[in-house]
Protein backbone atom coordinates (compact mmCIF):
# COMPACT_ATOMS: atom_id res chain seq x y z
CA UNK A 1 0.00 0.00 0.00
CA UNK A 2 1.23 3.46 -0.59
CA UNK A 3 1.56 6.23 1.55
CA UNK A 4 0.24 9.47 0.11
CA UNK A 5 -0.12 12.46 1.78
CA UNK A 6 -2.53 15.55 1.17
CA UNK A 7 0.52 17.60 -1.15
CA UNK A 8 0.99 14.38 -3.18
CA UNK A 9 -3.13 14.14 -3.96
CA UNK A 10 -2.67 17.85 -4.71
CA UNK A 11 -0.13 17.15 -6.87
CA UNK A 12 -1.60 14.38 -8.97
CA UNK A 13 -5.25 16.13 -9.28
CA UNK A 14 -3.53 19.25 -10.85
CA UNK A 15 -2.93 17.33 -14.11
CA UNK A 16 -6.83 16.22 -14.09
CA UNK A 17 -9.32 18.83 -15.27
CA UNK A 18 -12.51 17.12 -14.86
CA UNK A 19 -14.32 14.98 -12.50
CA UNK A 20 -17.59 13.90 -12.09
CA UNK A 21 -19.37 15.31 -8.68
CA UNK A 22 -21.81 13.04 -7.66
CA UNK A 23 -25.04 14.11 -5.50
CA UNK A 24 -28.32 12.78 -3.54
CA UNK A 25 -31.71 13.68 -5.71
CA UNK A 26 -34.72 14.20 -3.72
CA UNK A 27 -36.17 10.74 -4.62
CA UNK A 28 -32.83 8.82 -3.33
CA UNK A 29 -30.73 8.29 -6.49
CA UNK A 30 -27.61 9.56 -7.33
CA UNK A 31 -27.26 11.64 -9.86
CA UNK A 32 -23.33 12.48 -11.43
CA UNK A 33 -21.97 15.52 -13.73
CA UNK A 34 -18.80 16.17 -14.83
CA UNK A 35 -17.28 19.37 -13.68
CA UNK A 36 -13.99 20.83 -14.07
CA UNK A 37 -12.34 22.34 -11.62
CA UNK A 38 -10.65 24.69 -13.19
CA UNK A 39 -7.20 23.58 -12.13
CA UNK A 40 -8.10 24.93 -8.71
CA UNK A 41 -6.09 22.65 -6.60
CA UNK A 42 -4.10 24.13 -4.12
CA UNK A 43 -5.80 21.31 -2.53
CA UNK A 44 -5.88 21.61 1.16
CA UNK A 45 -9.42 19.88 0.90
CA UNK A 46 -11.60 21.86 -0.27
CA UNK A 47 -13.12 22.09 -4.55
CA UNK A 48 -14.67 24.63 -6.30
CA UNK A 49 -16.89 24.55 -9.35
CA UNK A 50 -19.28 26.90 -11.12
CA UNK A 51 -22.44 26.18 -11.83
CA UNK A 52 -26.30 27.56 -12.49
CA UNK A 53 -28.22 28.33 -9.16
CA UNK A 54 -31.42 27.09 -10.58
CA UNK A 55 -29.48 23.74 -11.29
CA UNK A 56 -30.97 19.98 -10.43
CA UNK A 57 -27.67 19.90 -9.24
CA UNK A 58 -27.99 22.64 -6.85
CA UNK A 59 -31.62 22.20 -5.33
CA UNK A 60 -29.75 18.41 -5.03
CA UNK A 61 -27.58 20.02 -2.66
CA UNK A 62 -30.00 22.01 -0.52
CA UNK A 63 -31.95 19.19 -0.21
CA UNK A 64 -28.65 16.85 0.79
CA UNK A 65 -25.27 18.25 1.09
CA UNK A 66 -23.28 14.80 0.92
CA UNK A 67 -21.46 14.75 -2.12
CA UNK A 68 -18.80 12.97 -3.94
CA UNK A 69 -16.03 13.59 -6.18
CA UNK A 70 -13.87 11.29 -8.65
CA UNK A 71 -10.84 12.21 -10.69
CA UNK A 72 -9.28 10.00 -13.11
CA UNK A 73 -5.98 10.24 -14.33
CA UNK A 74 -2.94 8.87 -16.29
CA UNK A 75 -2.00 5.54 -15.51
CA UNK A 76 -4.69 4.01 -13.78
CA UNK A 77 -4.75 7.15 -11.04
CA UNK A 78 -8.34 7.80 -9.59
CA UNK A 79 -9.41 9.34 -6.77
CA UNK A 80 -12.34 9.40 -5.10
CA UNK A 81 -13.22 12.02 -2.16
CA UNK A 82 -16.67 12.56 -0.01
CA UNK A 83 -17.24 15.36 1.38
CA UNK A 84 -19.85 17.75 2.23
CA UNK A 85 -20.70 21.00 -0.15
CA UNK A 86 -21.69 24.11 0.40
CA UNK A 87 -23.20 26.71 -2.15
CA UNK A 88 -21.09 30.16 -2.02
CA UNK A 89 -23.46 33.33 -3.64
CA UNK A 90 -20.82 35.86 -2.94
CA UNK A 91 -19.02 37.56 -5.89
CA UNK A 92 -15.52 38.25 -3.75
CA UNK A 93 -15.34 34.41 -2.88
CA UNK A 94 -16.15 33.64 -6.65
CA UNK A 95 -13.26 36.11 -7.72
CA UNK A 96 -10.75 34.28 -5.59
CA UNK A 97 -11.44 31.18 -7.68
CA UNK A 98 -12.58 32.75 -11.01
CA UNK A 99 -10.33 31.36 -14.36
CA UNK A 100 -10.75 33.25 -17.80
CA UNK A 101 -12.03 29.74 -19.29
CA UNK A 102 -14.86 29.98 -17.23
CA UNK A 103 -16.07 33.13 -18.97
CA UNK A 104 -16.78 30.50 -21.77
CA UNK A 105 -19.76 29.29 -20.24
CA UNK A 106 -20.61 32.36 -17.83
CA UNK A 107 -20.33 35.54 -20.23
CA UNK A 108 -20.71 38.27 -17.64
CA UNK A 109 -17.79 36.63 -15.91
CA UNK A 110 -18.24 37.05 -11.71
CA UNK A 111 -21.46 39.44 -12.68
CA UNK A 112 -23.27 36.36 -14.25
CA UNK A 113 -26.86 36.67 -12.92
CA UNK A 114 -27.36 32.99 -12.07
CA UNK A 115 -24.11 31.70 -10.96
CA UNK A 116 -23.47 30.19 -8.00
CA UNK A 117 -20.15 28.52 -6.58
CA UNK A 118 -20.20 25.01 -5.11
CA UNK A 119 -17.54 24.50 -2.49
CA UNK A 120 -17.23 20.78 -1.58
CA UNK A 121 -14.65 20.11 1.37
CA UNK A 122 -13.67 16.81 1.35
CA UNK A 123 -13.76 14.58 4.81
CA UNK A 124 -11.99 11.04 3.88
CA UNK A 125 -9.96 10.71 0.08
CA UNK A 126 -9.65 6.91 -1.62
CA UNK A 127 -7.28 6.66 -4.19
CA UNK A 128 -5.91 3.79 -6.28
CA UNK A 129 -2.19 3.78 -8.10
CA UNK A 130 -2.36 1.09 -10.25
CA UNK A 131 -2.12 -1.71 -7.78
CA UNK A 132 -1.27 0.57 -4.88
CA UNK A 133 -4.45 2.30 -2.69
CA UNK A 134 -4.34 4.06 -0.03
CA UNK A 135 -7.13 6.52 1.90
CA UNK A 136 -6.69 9.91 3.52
CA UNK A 137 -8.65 11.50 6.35
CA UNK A 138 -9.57 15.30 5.94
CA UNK A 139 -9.94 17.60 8.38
């Protein structure tokens, strides 16, 4: 088994853009999207991804905020993190993790009536190296 630590995941989920972020609909199944996240990964725990406010995927949060994320990348790397999210309506938090790609889908940037950030901070991280795994608990 490997030993990873928190700057190693970090490391290895900067090379993977997208994920899918799995959540709880209101009549028990799980629903997943892929979201990118934006190569925001000074990863101390927590993601961030842009999305609509009048989303399935965001009413899917108010109604349960246990969520989960899974990366995939080169060599038979995945991870897989749970975590709780949180929806973030203020404009200076969505500067602080604002990239210039995501004016591609939001075209009043920050401004973007609609937008809404989902923070998801991650409690407990699986991930699997080829034939090594390994888990990590999040504070």
């Amino acid at each position: 088994m490997s030993e990873m630590n928190l700057s190693d995941l970090a490391a290895k989920m900067q090379e993977i853009d997208i994920c899918m972020l799995m959540t709880h609909t209101d009549n028990g199944a799980i629903a997943g999207r892929p979201m990118s996240n934006n190569r925001d990964v000074e990863y101390d725990g927590d993601s961030y991804f842009f999305t609509w406010d009048k989303s399935r995927m965001t009413s899917d949060i108010e109604g349960n905020s246990k969520v989960a994320l899974t990366f995939r990348g080169a060599k038979a790397f995945s991870i897989s993190l749970e975590g709780e999210a949180e929806l973030v309506r203020d404009k200076e938090a969505f500067r602080e993790h604002w990239t210039s790609d995501l004016d591609d889908w939001f075209k009043e940037g920050v401004d973007t009536p609609g937008v809404v950030m989902i923070k998801v901070h991650a409690t407990r991280a699986h991930y699997w190296d080829g034939m090594d795994e390994g888990e990590i608990k999040i504070e």
